[in-house]
N, C-alpha and C. Protein backbone atom coordinates (compact mmCIF):
# COMPACT_ATOMS: atom_id res chain seq x y z
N UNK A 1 27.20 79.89 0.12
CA UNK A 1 27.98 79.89 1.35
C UNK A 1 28.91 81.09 1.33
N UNK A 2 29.10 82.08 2.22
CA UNK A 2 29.63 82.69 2.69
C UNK A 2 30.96 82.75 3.54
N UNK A 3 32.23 83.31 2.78
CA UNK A 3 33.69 83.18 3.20
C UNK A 3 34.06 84.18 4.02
N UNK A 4 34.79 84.36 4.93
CA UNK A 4 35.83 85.25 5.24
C UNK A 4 37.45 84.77 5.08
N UNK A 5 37.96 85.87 4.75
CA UNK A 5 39.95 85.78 4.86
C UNK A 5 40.09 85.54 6.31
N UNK A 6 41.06 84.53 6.51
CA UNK A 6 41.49 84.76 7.59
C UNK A 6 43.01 84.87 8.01
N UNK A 7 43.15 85.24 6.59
CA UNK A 7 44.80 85.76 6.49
C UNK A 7 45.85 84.54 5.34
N UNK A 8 46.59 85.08 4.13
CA UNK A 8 47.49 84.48 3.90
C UNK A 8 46.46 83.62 2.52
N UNK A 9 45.59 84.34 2.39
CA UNK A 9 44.88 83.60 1.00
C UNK A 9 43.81 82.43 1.72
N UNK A 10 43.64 82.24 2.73
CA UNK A 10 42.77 81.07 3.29
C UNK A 10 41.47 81.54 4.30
N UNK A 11 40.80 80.97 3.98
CA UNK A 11 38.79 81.17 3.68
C UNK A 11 38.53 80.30 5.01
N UNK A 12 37.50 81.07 5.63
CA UNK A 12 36.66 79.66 6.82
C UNK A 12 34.91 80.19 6.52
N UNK A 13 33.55 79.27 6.21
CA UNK A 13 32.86 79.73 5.93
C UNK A 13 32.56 80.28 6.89
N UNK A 14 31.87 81.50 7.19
CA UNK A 14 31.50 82.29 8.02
C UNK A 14 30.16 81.62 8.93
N UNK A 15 28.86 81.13 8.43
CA UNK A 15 28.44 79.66 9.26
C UNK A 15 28.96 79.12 10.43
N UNK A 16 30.01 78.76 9.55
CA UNK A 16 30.61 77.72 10.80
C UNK A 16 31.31 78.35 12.06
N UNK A 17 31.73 79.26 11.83
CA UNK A 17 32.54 80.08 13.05
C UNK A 17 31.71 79.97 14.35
N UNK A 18 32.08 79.68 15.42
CA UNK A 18 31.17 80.19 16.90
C UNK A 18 31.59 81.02 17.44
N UNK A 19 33.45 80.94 17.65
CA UNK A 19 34.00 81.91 18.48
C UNK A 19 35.30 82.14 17.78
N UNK A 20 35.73 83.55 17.89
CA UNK A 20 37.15 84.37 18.17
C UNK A 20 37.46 84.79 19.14
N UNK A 21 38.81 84.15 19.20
CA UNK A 21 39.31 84.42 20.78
C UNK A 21 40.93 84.52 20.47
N UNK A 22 41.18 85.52 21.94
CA UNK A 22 43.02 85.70 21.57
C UNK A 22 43.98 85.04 22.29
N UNK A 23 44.47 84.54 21.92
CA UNK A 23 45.23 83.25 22.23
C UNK A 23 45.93 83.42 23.03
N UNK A 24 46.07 84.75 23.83
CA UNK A 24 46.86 85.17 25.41
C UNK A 24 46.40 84.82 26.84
N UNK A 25 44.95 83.91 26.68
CA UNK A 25 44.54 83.45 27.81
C UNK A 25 44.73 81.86 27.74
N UNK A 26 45.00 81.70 29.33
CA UNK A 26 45.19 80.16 29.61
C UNK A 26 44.31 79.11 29.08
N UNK A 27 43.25 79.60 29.33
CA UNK A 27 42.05 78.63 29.04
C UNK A 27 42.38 78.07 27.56
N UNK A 28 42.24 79.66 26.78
CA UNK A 28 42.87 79.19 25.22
C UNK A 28 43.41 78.57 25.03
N UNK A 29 44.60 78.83 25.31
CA UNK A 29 46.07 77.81 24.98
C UNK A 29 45.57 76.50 25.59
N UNK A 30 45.04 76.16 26.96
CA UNK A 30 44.85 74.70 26.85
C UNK A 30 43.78 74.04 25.86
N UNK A 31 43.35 74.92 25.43
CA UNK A 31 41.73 74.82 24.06
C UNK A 31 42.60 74.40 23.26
N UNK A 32 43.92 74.84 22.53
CA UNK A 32 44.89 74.66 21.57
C UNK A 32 45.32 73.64 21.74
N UNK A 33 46.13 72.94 22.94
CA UNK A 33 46.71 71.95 23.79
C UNK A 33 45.97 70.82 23.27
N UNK A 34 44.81 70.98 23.69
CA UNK A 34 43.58 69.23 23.21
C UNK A 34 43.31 69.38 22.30
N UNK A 35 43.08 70.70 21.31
CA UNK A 35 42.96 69.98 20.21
C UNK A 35 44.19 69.44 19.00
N UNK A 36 45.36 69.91 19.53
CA UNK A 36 46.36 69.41 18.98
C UNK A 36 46.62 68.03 19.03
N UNK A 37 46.22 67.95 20.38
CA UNK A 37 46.49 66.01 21.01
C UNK A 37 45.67 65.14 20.06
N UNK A 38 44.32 65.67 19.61
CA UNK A 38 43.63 64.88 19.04
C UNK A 38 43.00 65.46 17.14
N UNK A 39 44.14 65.90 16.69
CA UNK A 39 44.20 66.94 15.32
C UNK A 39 43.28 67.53 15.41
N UNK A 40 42.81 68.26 15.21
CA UNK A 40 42.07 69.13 14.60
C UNK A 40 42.14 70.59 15.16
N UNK A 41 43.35 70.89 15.12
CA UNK A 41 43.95 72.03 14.62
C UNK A 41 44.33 72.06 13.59
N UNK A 42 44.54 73.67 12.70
CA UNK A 42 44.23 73.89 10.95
C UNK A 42 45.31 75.20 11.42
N UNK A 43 46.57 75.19 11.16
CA UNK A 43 47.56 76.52 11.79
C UNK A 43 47.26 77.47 10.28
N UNK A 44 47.50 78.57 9.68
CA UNK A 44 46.98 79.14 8.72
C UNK A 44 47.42 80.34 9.04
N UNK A 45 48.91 80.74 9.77
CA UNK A 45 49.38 81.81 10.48
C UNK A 45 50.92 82.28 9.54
N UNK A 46 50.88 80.46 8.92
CA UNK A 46 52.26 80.67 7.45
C UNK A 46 53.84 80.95 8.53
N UNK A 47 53.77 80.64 9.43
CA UNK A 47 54.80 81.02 10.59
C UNK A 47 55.17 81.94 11.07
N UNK A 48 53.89 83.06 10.92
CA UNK A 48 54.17 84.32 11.60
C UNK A 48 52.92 83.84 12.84
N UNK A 49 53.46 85.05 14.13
CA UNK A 49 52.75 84.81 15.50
C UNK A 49 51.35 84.61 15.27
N UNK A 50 50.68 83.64 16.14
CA UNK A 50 49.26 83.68 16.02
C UNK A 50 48.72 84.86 17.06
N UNK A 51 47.73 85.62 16.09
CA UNK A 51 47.22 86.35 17.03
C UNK A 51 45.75 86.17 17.25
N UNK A 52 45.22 85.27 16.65
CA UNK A 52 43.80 84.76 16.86
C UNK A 52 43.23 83.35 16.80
N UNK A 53 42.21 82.80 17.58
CA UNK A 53 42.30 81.79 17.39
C UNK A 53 40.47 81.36 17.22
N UNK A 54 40.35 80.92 16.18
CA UNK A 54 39.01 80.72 15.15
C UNK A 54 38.44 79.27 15.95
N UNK A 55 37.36 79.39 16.59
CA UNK A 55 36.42 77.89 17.28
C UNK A 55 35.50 77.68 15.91
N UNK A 56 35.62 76.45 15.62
CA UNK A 56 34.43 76.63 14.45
C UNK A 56 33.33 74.87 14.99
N UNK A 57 32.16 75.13 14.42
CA UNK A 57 31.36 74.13 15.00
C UNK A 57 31.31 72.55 14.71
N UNK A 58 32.02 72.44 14.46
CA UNK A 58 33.08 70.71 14.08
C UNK A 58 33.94 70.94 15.03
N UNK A 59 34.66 71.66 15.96
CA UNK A 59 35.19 71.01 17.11
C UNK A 59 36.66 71.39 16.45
N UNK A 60 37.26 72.01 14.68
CA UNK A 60 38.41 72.28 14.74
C UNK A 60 38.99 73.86 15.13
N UNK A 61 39.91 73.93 15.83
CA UNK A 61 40.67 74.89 16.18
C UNK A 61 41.81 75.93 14.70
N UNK A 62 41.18 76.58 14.18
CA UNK A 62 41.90 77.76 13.45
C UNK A 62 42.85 78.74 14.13
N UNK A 63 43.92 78.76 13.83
CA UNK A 63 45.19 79.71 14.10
C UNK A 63 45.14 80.44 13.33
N UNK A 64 45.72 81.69 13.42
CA UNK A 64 45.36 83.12 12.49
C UNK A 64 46.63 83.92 12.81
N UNK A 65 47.32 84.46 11.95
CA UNK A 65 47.89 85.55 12.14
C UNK A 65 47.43 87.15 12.10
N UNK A 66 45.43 86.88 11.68
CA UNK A 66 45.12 88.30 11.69
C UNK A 66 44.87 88.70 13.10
N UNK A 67 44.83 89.42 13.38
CA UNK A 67 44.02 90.65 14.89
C UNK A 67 42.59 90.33 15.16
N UNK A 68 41.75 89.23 16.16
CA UNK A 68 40.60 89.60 16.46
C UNK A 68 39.74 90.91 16.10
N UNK A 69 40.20 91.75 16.05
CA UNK A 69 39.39 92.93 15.69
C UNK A 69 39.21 92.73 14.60
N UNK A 70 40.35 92.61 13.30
CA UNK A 70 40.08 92.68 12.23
C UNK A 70 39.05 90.71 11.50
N UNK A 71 39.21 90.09 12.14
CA UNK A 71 38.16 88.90 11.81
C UNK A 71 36.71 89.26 12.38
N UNK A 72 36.97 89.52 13.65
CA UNK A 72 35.24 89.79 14.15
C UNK A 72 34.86 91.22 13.28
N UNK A 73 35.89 92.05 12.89
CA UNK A 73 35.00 93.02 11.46
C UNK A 73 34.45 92.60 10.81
N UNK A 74 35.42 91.52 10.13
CA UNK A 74 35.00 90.66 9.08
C UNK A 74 33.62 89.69 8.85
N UNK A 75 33.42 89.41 10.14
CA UNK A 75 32.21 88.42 10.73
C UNK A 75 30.80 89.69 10.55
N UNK A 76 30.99 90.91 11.05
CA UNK A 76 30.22 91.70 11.20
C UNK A 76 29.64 92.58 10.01
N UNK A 77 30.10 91.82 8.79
CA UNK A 77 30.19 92.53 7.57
C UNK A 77 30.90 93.30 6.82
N UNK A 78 31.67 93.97 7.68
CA UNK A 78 32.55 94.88 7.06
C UNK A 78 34.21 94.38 6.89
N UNK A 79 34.28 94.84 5.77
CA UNK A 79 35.87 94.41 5.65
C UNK A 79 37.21 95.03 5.96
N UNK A 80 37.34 93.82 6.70
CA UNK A 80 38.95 94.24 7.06
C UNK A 80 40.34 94.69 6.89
């Protein structure tokens, strides 16, 4: 199985990922909204701003303090 960083020492297998997305659109934030209501949000941002937000295929919501650019590098092979 295959890892990426997604900031702060913490791993999501790369598999499971579907989507990266930046957490400045509405839609997002209400994506964040329900899955908070019903857990499965995983925050992993250590209390600095989230700037990304990780869909993975179990339905939980990942918070990130890295840069979309630099995770979808990461996804794409190359490191960030």
């Amino acid at each position: 199985m295959d890892f990426i960083d997604v900031g702060f020492g913490n791993y999501v297998a790369r598999s499971r990922i579907v989507a990266v997305a930046s957490p400045d659109s509405l839609p997002v934030r209400r994506l964040v909204q329900d899955a908070k209501s019903v857990n499965r949000v995983i925050d992993v941002s250590c209390g600095k701003k989230t700037k990304s937000v990780i869909l993975t295929d179990s339905e939980h919501v990942i918070l990130s303090a890295l840069d979309t650019f630099e995770i979808s590098g990461s996804l794409n092979g190359g490191a960030a």
